[in-house]
Protein backbone atom coordinates (compact mmCIF):
# COMPACT_ATOMS: atom_id res chain seq x y z
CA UNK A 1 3.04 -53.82 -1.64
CA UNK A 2 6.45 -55.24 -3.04
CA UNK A 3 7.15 -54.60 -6.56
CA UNK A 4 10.39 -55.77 -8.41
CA UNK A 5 11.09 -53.82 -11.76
CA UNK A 6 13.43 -54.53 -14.48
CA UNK A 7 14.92 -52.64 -17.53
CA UNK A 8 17.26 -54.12 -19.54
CA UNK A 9 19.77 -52.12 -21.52
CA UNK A 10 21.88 -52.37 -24.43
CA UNK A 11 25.05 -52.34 -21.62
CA UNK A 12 23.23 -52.64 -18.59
CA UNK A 13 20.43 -54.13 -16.16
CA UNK A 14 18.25 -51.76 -14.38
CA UNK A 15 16.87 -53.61 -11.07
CA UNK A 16 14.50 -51.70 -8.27
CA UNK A 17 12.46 -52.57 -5.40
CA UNK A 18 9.48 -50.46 -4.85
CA UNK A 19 7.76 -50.82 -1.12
CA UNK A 20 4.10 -49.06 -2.79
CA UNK A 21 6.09 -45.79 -4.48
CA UNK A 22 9.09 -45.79 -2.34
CA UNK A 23 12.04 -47.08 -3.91
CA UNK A 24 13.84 -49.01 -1.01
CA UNK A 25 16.54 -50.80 -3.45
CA UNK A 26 18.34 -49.95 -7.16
CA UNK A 27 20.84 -51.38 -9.00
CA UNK A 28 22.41 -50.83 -12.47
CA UNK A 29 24.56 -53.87 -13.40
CA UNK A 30 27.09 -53.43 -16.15
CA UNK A 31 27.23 -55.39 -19.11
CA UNK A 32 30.69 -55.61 -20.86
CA UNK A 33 31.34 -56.63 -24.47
CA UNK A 34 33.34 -59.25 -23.75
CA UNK A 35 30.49 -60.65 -21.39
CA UNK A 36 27.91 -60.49 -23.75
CA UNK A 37 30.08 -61.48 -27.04
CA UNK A 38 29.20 -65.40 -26.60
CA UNK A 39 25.18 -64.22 -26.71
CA UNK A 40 24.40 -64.28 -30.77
CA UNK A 41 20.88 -62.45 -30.30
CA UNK A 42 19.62 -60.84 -27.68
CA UNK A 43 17.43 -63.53 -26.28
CA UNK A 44 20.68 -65.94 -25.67
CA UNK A 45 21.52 -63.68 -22.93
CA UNK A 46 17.84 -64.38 -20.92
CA UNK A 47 19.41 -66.79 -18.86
CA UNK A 48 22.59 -64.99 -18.39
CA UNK A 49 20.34 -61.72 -17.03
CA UNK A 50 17.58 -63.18 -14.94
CA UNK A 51 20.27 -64.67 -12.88
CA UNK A 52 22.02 -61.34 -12.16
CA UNK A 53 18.50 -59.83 -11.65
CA UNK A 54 17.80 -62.82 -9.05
CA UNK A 55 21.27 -62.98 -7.44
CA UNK A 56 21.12 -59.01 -7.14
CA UNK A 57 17.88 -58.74 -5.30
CA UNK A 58 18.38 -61.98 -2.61
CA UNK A 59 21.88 -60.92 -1.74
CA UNK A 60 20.19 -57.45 -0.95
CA UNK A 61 17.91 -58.48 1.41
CA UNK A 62 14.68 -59.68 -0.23
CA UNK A 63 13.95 -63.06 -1.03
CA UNK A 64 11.63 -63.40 -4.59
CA UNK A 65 8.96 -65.01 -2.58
CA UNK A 66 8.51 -61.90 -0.72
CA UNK A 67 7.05 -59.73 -3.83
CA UNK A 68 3.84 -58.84 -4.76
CA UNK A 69 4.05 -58.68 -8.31
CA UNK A 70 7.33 -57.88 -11.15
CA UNK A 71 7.35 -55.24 -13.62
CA UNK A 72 9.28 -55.12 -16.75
CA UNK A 73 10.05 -52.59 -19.30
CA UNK A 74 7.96 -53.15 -22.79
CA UNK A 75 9.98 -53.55 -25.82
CA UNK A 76 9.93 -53.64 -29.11
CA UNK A 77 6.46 -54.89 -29.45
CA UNK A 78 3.44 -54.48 -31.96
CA UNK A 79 1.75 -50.85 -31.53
CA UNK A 80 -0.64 -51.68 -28.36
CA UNK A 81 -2.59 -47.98 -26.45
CA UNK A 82 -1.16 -46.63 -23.91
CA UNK A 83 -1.37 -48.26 -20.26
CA UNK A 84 -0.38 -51.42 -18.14
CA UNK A 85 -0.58 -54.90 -19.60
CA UNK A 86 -0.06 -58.61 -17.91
CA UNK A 87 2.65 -60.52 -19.86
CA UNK A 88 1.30 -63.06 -22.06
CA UNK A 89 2.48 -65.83 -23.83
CA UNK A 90 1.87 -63.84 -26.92
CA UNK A 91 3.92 -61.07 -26.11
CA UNK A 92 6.31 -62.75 -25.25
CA UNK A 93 6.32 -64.93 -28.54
CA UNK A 94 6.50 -61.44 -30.57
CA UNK A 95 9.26 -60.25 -28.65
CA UNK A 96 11.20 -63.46 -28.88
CA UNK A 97 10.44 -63.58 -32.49
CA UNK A 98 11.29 -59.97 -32.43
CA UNK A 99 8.57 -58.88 -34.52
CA UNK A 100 9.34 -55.01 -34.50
CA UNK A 101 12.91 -55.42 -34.25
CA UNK A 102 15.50 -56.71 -31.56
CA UNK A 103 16.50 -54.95 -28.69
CA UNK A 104 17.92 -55.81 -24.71
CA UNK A 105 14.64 -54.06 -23.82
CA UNK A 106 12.19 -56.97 -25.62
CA UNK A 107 14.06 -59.09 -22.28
CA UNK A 108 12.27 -57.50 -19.94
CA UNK A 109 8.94 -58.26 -20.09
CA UNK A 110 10.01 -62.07 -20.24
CA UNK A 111 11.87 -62.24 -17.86
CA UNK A 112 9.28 -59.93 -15.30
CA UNK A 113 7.28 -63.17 -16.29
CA UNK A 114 9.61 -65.95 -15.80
CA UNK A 115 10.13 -64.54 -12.30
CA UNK A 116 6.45 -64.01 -11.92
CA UNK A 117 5.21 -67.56 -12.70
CA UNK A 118 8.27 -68.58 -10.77
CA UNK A 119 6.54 -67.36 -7.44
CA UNK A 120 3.05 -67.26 -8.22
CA UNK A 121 2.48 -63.72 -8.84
CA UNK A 122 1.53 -61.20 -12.13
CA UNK A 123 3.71 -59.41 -14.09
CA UNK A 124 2.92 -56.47 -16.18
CA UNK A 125 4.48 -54.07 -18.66
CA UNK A 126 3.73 -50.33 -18.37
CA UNK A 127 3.53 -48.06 -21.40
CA UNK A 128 5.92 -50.03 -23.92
CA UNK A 129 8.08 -47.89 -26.51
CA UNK A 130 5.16 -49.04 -29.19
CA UNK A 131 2.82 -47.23 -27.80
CA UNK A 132 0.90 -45.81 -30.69
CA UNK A 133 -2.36 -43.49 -30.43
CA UNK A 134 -1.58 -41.37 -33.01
CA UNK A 135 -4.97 -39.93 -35.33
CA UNK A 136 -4.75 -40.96 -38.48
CA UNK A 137 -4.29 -37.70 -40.57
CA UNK A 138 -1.07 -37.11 -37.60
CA UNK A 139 0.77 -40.23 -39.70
CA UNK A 140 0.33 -38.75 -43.49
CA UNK A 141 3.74 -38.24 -44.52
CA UNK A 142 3.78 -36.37 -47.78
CA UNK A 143 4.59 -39.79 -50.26
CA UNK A 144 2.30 -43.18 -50.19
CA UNK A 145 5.46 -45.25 -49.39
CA UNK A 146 6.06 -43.76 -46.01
CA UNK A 147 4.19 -43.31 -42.78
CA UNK A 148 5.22 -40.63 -39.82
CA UNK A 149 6.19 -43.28 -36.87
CA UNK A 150 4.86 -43.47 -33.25
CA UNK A 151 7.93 -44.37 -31.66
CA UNK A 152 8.25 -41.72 -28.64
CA UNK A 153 9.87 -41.72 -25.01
CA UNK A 154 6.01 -43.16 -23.93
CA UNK A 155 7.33 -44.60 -20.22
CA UNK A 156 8.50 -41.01 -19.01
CA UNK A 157 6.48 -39.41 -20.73
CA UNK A 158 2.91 -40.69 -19.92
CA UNK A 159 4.66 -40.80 -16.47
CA UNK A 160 5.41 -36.96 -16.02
CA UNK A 161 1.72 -36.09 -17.58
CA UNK A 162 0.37 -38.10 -14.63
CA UNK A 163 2.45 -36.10 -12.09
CA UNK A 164 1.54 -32.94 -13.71
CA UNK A 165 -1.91 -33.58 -14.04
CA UNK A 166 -1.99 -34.62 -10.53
CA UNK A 167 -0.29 -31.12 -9.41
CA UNK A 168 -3.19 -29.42 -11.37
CA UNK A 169 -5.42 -31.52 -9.15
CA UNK A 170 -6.89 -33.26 -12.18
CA UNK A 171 -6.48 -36.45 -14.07
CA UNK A 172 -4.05 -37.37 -16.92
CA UNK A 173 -7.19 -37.98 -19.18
CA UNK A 174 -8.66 -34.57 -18.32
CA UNK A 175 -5.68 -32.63 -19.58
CA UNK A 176 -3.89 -31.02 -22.93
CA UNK A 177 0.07 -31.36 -22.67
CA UNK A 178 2.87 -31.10 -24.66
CA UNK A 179 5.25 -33.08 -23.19
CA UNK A 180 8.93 -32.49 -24.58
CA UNK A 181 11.42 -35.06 -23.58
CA UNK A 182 15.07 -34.38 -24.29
CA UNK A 183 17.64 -36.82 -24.02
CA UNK A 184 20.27 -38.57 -25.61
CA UNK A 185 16.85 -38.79 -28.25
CA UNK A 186 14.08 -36.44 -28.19
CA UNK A 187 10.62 -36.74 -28.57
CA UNK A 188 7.81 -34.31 -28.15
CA UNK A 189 4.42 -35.27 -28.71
CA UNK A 190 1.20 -33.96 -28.10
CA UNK A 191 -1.09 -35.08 -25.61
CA UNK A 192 -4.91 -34.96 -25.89
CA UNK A 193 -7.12 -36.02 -22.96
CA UNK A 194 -4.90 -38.84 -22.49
CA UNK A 195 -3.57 -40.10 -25.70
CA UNK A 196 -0.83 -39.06 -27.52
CA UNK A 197 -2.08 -38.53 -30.43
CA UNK A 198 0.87 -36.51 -32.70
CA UNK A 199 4.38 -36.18 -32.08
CA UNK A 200 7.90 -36.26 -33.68
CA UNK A 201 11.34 -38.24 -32.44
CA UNK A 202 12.95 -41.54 -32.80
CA UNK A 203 15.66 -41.10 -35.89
CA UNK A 204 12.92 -39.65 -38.21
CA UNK A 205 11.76 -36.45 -37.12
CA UNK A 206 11.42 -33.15 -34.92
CA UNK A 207 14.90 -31.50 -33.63
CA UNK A 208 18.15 -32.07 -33.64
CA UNK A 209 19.94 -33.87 -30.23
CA UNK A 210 23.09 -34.16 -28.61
CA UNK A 211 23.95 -37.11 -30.94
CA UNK A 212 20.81 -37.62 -33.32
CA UNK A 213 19.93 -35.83 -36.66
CA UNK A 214 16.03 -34.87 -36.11
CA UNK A 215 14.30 -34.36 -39.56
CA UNK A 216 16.63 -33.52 -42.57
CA UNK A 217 16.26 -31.87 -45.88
CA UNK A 218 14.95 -34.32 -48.20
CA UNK A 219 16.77 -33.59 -51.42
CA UNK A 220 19.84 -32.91 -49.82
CA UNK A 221 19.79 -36.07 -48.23
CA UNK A 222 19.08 -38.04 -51.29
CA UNK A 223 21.67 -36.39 -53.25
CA UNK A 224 24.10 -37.43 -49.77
CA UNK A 225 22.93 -40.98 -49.49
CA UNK A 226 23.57 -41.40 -52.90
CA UNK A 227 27.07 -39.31 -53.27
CA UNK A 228 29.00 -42.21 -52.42
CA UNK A 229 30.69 -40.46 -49.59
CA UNK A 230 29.12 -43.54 -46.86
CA UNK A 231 27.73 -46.78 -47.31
CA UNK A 232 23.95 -47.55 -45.82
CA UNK A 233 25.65 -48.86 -42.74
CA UNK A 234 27.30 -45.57 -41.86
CA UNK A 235 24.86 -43.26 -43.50
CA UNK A 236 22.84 -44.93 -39.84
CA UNK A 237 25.16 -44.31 -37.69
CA UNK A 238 25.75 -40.67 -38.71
CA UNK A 239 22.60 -40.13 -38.24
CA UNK A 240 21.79 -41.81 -35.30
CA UNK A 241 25.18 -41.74 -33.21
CA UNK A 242 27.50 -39.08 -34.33
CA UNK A 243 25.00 -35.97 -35.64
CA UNK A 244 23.07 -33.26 -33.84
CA UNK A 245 25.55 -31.39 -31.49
CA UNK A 246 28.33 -34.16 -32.00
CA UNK A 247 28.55 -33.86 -35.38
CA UNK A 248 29.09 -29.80 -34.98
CA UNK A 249 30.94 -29.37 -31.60
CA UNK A 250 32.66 -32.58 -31.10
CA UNK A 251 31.07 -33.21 -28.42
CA UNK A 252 27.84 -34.80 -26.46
CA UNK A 253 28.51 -33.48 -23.12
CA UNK A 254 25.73 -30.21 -22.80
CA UNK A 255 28.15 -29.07 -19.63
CA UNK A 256 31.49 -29.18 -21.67
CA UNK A 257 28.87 -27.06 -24.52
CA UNK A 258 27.65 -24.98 -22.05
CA UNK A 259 31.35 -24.20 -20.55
CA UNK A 260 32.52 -23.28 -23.93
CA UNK A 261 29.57 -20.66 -24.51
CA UNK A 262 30.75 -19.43 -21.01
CA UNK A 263 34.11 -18.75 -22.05
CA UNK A 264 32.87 -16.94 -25.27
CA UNK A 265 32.93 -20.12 -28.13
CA UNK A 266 29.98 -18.54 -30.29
CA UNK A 267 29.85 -20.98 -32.93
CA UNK A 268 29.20 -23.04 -29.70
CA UNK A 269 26.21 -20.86 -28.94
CA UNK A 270 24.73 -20.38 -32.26
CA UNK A 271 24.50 -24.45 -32.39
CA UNK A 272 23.07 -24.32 -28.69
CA UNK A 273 20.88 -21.39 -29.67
CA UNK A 274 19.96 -23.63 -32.71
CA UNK A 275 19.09 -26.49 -30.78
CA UNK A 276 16.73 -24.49 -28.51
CA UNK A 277 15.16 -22.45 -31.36
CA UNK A 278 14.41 -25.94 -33.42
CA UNK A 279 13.31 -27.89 -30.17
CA UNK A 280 10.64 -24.63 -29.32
CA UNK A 281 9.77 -24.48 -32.77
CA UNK A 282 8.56 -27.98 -32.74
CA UNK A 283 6.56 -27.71 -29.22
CA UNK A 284 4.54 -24.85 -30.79
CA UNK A 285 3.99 -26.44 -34.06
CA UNK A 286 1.53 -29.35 -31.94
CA UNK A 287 -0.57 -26.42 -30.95
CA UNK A 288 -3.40 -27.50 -34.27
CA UNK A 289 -3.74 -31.17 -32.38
CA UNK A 290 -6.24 -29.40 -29.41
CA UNK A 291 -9.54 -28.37 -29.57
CA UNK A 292 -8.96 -26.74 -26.27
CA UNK A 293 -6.28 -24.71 -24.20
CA UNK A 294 -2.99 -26.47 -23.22
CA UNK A 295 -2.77 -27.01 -19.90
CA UNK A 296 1.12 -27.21 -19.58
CA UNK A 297 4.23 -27.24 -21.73
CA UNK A 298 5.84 -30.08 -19.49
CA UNK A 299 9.73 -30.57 -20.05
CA UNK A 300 11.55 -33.85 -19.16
CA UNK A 301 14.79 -35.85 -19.76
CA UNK A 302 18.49 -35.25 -18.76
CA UNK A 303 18.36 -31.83 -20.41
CA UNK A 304 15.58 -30.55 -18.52
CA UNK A 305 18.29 -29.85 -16.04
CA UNK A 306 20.16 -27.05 -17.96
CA UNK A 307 18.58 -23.95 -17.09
CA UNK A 308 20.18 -22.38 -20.14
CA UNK A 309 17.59 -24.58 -22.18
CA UNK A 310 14.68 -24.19 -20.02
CA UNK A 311 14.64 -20.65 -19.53
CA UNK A 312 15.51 -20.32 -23.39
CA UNK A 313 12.44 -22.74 -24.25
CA UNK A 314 9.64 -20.63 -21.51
CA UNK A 315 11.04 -17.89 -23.26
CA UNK A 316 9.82 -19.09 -26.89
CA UNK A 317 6.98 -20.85 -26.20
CA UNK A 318 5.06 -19.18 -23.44
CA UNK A 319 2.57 -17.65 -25.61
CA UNK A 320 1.35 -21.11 -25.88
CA UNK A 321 1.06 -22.47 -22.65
CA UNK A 322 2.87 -22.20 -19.08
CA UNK A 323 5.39 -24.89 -18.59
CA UNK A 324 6.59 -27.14 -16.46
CA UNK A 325 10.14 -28.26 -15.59
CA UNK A 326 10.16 -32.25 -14.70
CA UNK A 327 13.64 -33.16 -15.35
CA UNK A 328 14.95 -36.68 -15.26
CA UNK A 329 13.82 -39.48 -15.91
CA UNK A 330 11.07 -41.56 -13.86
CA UNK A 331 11.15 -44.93 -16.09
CA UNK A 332 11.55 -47.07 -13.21
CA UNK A 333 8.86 -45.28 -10.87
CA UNK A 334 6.36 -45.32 -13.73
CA UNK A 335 6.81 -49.05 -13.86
CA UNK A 336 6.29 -49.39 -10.23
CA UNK A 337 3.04 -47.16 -10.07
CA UNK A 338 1.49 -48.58 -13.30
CA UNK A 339 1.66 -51.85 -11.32
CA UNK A 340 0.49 -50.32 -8.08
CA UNK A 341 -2.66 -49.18 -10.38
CA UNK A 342 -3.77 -52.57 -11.44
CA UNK A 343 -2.95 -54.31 -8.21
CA UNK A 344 -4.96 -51.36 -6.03
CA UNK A 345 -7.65 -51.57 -8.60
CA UNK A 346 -7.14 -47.99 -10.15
CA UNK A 347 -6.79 -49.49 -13.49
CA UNK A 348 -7.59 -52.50 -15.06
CA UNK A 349 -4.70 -54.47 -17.03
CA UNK A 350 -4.89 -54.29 -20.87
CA UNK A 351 -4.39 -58.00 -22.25
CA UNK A 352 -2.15 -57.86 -25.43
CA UNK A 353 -3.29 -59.08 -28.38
């Protein structure tokens, strides 16, 4: 089976070619902002994409006739359960109407199905960022006017329970996880039988990242918001760009942080040592969301790759569960097997309403 997956970026075009779970063919095409300056909105530049996506994948070798079915990255969508859905004309209407917001990701999907209907065969999304399958009580934020957000790493993360699970020699829906993915963002969310049904991330809650804030102090933020120190606009991007280890070190890079605690920098370490504690801190506080033992405290994203983290986290949080190390990121291969599911008749396709 050929599969052809997409996932468009805010600077780039992810393209793949999957032979079953093999990938056979990638390519990240850069998007500079002088190329995409004429493009008003994010849907202007459909055209623009789908012909780099094309071009890209004949001049490599494999003509669009020749695939089985195209897979695109879910985007900003409305809050749909967890698993693989055919592209409809309704989706696509909410993410050209960008309904929850507009993003280079809401581009995917629609153009999966342009291609699709192009040569006759499906195309499906896999786990979209709105993935929402939170309980109720999990969303109570404290004040009537506000709601605690689903709005996790669900593509990588739903993807690394499955491997996991399938280590164990059981299924994803059979299993307790907490599954902590640390990026750029982080989110860590707690996953019960096969829902993930509490977790923190996004620019709202849980820890503190390389560039993001985590949760904050609520009266000291109100009294900063309202200091007159930044306007709305920047008050966003502090909190969302230039905070969490930027906004203390200087820097994003965990290998230039990690060099610095090697050469003895210990307001370096007490930040790193921060990170770790607050990141830990939130895995165990998930443990009230199971009825049952956790099978595995699974740990994912770029930062899975520091050992300085990973040993730091087993260290905290092994009282709760053994862990696992999955580091990366599997976005692309998640889109690929989600497909595989449907087409092999694992799984049947969720329609999107």
């Amino acid at each position: 089976m050929r599969i052809l997956v997409i996932n468009p970026g805010g600077t780039s075009t992810k393209i793949a070619v999957y032979e079953n779970d093999n990938e056979v063919f990638k390519k990240s095409i850069s998007h500079t902002a002088e190329e995409l300056r004429p493009f008003a909105h994010v849907f202007d530049e459909f055209e623009y994409r789908k012909e780099l996506i094309t071009g890209a994948v004949e001049e490599a070798g494999y003509p669009l006739s020749t695939f089985d079915c195209v897979a695109g990255r879910g985007g900003l969508m409305r809050p749909v359960p967890g698993g693989t859905y055919v592209v409809n004309d309704k989706m696509v209407d909410d993410l050209r109407n960008a309904v929850e917001g507009e993003h280079a990701s809401n581009l995917g999907a629609v153009i999966a199905k342009s291609i699709g209907d192009q040569i006759g065969v499906p195309s499906f999304v896999v786990d979209p960022v709105s993935v929402d399958e939170m309980m109720d009580k999990a969303r109570v934020a404290g004040i009537k006017d506000l709601e605690r957000p689903s709005w996790f790493h669900a593509l990588n993360h739903k993807a690394v329970a499955r491997f996991t699970a399938k280590k164990l020699g059981k299924k994803y829906e059979d299993c307790n996880f907490i599954v902590a993915h640390l990026g750029s963002g982080i989110s860590i969310v707690a996953h019960n039988k096969g829902k993930m049904v509490d977790g923190s991330g996004g620019r709202t809650n849980g820890p503190f990242s390389p560039e993001r804030c985590g949760g904050l102090p609520t009266y000291p933020l109100i009294e900063l918001c309202y200091s007159g120190k930044y306007t709305r606009n920047e008050m966003v991007d502090k909190v969302s760009k230039f905070a969490g280890m930027y906004d203390y070190l200087g820097t994003k890079d965990l290998i230039e942080i990690e060099e610095m605690i090697n050469k003895g920098d210990e307001y370096a370490k007490m930040i790193y040592d921060a990170f770790t504690y607050f990141t830990a801190r939130e895995i165990c506080s998930y443990v009230p969301a199971f009825q049952e033992p956790i099978d595995r405290i699974i740990i994912t994203g770029g930062i899975a790759h520091s050992e300085y983290v990973t040993a730091s986290l087993e260290k905290m949080t092994r009282t709760v569960a053994p862990m696992e190390v999955v580091a990366g990121e599997f976005e692309m291969l998640a889109l690929a097997l989600g497909s595989m599911r449907v087409m092999n008749g694992e799984e049947e396709a969720k329609e999107y309403k």
